[in-house]
N, C-alpha and C. Protein backbone atom coordinates (compact mmCIF):
# COMPACT_ATOMS: atom_id res chain seq x y z
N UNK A 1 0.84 -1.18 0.00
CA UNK A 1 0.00 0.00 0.00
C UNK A 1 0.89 1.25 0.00
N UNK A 2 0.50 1.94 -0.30
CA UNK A 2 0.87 3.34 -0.88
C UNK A 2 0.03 4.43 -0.06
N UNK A 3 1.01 5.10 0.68
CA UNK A 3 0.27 6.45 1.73
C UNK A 3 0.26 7.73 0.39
N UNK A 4 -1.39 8.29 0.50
CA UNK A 4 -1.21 9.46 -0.52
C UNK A 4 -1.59 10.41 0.77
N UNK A 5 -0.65 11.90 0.75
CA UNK A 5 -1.29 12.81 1.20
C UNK A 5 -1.78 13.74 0.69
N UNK A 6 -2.92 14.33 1.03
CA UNK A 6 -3.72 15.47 0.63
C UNK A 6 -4.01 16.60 1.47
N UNK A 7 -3.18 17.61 0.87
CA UNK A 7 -3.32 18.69 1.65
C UNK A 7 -4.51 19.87 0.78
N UNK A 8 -4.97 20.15 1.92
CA UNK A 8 -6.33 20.98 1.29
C UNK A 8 -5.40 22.51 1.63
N UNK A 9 -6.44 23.37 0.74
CA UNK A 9 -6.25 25.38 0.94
C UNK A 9 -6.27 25.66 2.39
N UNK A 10 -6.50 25.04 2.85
CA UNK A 10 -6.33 25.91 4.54
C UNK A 10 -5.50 24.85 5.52
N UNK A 11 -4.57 23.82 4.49
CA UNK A 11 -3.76 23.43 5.35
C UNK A 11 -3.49 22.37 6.43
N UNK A 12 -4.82 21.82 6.27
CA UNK A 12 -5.23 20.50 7.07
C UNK A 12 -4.82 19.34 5.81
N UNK A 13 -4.44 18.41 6.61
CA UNK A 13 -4.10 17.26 5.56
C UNK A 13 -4.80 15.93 6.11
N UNK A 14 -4.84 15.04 4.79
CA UNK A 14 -5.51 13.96 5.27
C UNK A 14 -4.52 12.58 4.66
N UNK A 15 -4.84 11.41 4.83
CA UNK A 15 -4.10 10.65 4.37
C UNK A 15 -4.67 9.41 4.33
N UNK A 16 -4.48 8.85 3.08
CA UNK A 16 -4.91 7.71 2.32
C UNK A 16 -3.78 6.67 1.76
N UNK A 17 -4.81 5.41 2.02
CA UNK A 17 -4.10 4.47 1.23
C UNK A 17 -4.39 3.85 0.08
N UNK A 18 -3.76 3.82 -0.98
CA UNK A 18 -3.72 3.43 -2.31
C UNK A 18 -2.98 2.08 -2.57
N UNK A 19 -3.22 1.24 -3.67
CA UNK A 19 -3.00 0.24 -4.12
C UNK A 19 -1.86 0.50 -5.32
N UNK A 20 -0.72 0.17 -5.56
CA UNK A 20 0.15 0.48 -6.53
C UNK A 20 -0.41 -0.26 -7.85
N UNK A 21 -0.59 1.29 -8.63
CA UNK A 21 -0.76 0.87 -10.27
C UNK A 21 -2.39 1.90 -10.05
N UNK A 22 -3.08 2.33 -9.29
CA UNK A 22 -3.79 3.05 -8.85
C UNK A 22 -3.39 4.64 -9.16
N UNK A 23 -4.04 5.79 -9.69
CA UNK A 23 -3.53 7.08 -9.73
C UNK A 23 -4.21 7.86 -8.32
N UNK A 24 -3.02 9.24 -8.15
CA UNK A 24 -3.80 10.10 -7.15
C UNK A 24 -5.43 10.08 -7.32
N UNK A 25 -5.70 10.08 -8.67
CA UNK A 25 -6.86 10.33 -8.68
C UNK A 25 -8.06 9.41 -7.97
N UNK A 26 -7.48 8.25 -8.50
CA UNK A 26 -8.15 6.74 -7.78
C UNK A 26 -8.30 7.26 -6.51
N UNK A 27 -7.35 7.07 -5.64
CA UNK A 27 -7.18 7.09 -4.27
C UNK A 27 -7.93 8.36 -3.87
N UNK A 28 -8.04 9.67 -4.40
CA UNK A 28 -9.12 10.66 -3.80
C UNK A 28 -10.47 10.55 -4.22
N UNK A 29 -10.89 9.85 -5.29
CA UNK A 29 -12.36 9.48 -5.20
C UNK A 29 -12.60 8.01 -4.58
N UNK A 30 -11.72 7.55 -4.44
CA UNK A 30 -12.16 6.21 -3.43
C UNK A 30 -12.45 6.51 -1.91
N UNK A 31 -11.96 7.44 -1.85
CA UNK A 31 -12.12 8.12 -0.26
C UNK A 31 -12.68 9.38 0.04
N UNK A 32 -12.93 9.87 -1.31
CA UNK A 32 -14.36 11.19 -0.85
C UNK A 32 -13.31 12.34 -0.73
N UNK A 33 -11.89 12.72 -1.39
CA UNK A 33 -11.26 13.93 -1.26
C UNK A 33 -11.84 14.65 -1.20
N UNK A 34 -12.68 15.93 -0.79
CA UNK A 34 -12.94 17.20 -1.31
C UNK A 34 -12.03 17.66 -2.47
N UNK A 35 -12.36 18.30 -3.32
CA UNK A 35 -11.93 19.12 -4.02
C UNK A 35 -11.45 18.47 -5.27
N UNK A 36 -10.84 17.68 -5.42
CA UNK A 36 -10.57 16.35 -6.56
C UNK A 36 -12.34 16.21 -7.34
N UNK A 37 -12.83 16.38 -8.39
CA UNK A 37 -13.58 16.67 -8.73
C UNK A 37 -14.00 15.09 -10.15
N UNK A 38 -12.76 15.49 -10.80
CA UNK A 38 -12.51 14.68 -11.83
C UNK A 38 -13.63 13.43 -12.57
N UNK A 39 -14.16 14.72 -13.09
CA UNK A 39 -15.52 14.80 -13.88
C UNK A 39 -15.29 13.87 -15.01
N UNK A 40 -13.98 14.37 -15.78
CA UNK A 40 -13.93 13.02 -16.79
C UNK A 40 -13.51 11.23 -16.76
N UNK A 41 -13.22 11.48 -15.49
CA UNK A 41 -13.04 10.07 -14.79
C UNK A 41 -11.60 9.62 -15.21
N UNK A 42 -10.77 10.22 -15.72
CA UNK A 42 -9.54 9.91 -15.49
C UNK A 42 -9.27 9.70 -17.10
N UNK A 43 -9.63 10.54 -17.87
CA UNK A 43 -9.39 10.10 -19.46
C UNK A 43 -8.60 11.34 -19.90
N UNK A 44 -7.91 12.36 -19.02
CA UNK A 44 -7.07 13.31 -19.24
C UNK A 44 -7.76 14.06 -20.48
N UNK A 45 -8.72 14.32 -19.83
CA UNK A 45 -9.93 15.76 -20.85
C UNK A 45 -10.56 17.08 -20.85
N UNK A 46 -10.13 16.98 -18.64
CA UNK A 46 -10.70 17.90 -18.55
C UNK A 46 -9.31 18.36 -16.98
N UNK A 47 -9.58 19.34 -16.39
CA UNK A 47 -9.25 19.78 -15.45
C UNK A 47 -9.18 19.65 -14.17
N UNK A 48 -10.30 18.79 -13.85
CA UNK A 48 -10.89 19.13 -12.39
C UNK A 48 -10.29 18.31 -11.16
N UNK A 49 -9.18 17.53 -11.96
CA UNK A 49 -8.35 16.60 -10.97
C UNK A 49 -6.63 17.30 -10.65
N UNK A 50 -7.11 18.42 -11.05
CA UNK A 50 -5.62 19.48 -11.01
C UNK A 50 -5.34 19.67 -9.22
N UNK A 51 -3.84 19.29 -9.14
CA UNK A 51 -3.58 19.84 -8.38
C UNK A 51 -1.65 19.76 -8.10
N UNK A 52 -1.38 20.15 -6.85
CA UNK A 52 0.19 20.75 -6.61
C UNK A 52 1.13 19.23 -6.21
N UNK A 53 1.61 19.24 -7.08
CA UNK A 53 3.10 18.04 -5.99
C UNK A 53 3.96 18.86 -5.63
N UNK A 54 4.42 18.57 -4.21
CA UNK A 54 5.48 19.28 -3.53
C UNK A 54 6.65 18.83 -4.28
N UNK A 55 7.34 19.65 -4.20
CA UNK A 55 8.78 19.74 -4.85
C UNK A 55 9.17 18.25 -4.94
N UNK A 56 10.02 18.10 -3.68
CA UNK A 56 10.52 16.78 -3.64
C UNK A 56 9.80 15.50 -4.17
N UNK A 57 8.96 15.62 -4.17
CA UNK A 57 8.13 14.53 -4.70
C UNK A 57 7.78 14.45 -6.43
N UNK A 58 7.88 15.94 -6.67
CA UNK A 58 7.94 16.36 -8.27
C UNK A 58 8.88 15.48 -8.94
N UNK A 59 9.71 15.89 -8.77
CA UNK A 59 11.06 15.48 -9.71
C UNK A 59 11.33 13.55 -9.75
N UNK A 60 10.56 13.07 -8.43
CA UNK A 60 10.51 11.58 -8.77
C UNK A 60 9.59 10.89 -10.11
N UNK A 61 8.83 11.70 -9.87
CA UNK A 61 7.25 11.75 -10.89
C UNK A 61 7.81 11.47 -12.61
N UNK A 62 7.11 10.47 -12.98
CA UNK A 62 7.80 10.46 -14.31
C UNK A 62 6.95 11.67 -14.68
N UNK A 63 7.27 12.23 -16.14
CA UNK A 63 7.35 13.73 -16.37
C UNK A 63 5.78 13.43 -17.17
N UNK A 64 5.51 14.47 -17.00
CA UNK A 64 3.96 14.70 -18.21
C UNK A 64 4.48 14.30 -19.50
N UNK A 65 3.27 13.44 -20.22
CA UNK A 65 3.18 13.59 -21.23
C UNK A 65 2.41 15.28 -22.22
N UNK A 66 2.55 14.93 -23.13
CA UNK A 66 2.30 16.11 -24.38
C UNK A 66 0.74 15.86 -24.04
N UNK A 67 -0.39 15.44 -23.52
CA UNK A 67 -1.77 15.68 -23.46
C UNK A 67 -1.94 16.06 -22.31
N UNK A 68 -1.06 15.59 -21.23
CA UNK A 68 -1.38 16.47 -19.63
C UNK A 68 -0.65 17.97 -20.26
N UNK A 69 0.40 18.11 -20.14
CA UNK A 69 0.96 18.91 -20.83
C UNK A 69 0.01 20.32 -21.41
N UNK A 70 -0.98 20.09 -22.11
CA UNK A 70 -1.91 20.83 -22.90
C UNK A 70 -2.61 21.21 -22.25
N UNK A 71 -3.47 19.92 -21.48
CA UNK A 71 -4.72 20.03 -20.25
C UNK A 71 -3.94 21.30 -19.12
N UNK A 72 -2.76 21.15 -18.92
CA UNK A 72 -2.33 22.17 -17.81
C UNK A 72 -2.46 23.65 -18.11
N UNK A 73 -2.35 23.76 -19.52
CA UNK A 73 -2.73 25.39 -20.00
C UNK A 73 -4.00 25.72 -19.68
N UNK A 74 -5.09 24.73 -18.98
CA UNK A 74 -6.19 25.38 -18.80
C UNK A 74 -6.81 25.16 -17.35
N UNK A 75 -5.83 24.97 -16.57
CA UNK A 75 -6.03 24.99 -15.19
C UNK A 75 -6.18 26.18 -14.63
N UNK A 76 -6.30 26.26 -13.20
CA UNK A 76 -6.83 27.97 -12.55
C UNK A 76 -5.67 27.67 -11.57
N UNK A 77 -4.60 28.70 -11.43
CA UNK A 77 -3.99 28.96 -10.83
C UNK A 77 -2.31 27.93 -11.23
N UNK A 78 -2.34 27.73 -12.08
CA UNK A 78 -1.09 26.70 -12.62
C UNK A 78 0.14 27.34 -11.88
N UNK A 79 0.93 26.29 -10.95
CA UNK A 79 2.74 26.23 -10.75
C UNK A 79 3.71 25.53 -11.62
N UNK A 80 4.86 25.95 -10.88
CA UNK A 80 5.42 24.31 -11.49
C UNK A 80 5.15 23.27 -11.12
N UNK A 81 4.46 22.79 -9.64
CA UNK A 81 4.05 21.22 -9.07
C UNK A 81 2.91 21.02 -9.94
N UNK A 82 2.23 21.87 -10.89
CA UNK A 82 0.85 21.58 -10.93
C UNK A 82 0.98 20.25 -11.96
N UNK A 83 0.15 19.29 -11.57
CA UNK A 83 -0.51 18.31 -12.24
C UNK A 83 -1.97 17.41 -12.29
N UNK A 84 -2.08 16.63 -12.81
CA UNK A 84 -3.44 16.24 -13.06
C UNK A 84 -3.26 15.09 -12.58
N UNK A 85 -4.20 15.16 -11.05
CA UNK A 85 -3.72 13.66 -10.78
C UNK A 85 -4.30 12.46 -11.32
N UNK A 86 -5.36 12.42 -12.22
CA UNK A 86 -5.20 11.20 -13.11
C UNK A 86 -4.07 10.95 -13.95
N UNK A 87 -2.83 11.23 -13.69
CA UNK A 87 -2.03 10.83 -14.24
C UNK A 87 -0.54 10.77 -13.97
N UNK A 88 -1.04 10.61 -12.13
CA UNK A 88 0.00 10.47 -11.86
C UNK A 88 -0.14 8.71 -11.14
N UNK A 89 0.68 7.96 -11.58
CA UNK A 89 0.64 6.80 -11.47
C UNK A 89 0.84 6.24 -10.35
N UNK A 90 0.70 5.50 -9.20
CA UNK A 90 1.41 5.49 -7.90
C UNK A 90 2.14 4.41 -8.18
N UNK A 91 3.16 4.20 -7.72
CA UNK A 91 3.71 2.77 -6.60
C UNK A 91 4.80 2.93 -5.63
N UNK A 92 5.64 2.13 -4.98
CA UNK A 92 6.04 1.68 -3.87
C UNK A 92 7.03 2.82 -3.49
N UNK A 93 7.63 3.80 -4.63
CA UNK A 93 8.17 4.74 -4.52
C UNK A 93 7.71 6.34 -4.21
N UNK A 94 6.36 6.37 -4.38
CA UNK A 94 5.06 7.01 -4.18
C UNK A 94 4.42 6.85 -3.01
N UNK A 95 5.48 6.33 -2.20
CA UNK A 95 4.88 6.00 -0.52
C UNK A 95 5.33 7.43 0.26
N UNK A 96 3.84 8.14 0.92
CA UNK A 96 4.19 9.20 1.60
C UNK A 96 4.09 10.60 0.65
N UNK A 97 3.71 10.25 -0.81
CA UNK A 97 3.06 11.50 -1.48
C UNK A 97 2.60 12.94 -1.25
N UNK A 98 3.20 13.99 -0.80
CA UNK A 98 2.27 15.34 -0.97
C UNK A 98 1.78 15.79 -2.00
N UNK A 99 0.20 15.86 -2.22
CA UNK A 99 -0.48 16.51 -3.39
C UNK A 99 -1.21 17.85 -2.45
N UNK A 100 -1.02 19.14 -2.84
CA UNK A 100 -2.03 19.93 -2.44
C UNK A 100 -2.98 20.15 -3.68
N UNK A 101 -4.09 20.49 -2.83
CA UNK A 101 -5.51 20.88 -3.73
C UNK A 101 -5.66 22.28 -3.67
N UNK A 102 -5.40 22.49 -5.15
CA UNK A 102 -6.04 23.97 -5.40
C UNK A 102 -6.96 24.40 -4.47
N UNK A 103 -7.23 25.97 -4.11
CA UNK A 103 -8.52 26.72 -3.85
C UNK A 103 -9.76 26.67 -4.94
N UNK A 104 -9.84 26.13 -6.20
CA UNK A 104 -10.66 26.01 -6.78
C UNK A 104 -10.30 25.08 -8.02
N UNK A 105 -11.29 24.61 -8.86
CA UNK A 105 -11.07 23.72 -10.15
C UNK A 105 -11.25 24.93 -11.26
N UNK A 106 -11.14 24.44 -12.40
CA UNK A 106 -11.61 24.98 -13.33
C UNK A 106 -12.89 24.11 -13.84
């Protein structure tokens, strides 16, 4: 199992466990995230599963492809952590994850 954390806009965090081969995304609608929205169900179409990887955890992340990539030009409030967590893949190296959640989706 795989610990994901989720830190919300005001800083409270919560923490979940995920199954490796499972995305952030999985793991916050399996457990009722707030704010994780992800309307298109994980087919990298729409926005609403946007959110922040902390640094350190960034650079482990294999890198976006050219369709997250695109999808990120239309996020609300885009960083450099920002990604779409349907597509971020978990496993055993993905133990202990920080994702923050935007103040809002697009």
């Amino acid at each position: 199992m795989t610990k994901v954390i989720f830190e919300h806009p005001d800083g409270t965090r919560e923490t979940h466990a995920a199954v490796a081969g499972e995305t952030v995304m999985d793991c916050a609608l399996d457990h009722g995230v707030a704010g994780i929205k992800a309307q298109c169900g994980g087919a990298c179409t729409c926005v609403t599963c946007h959110c922040y990887v902390s640094p350190p955890w960034f650079a482990r992340l294999r890198a976006p492809q050219p369709d997250e990539l695109e999808m990120l030009d239309y996020v609300w409030g885009r960083q450099r952590g920002s990604r779409l967590a349907c597509q971020i893949v978990l496993d055993d190296a993905c133990d202990g994850i920080v994702v923050r959640i935007p103040r809002k989706q697009a």
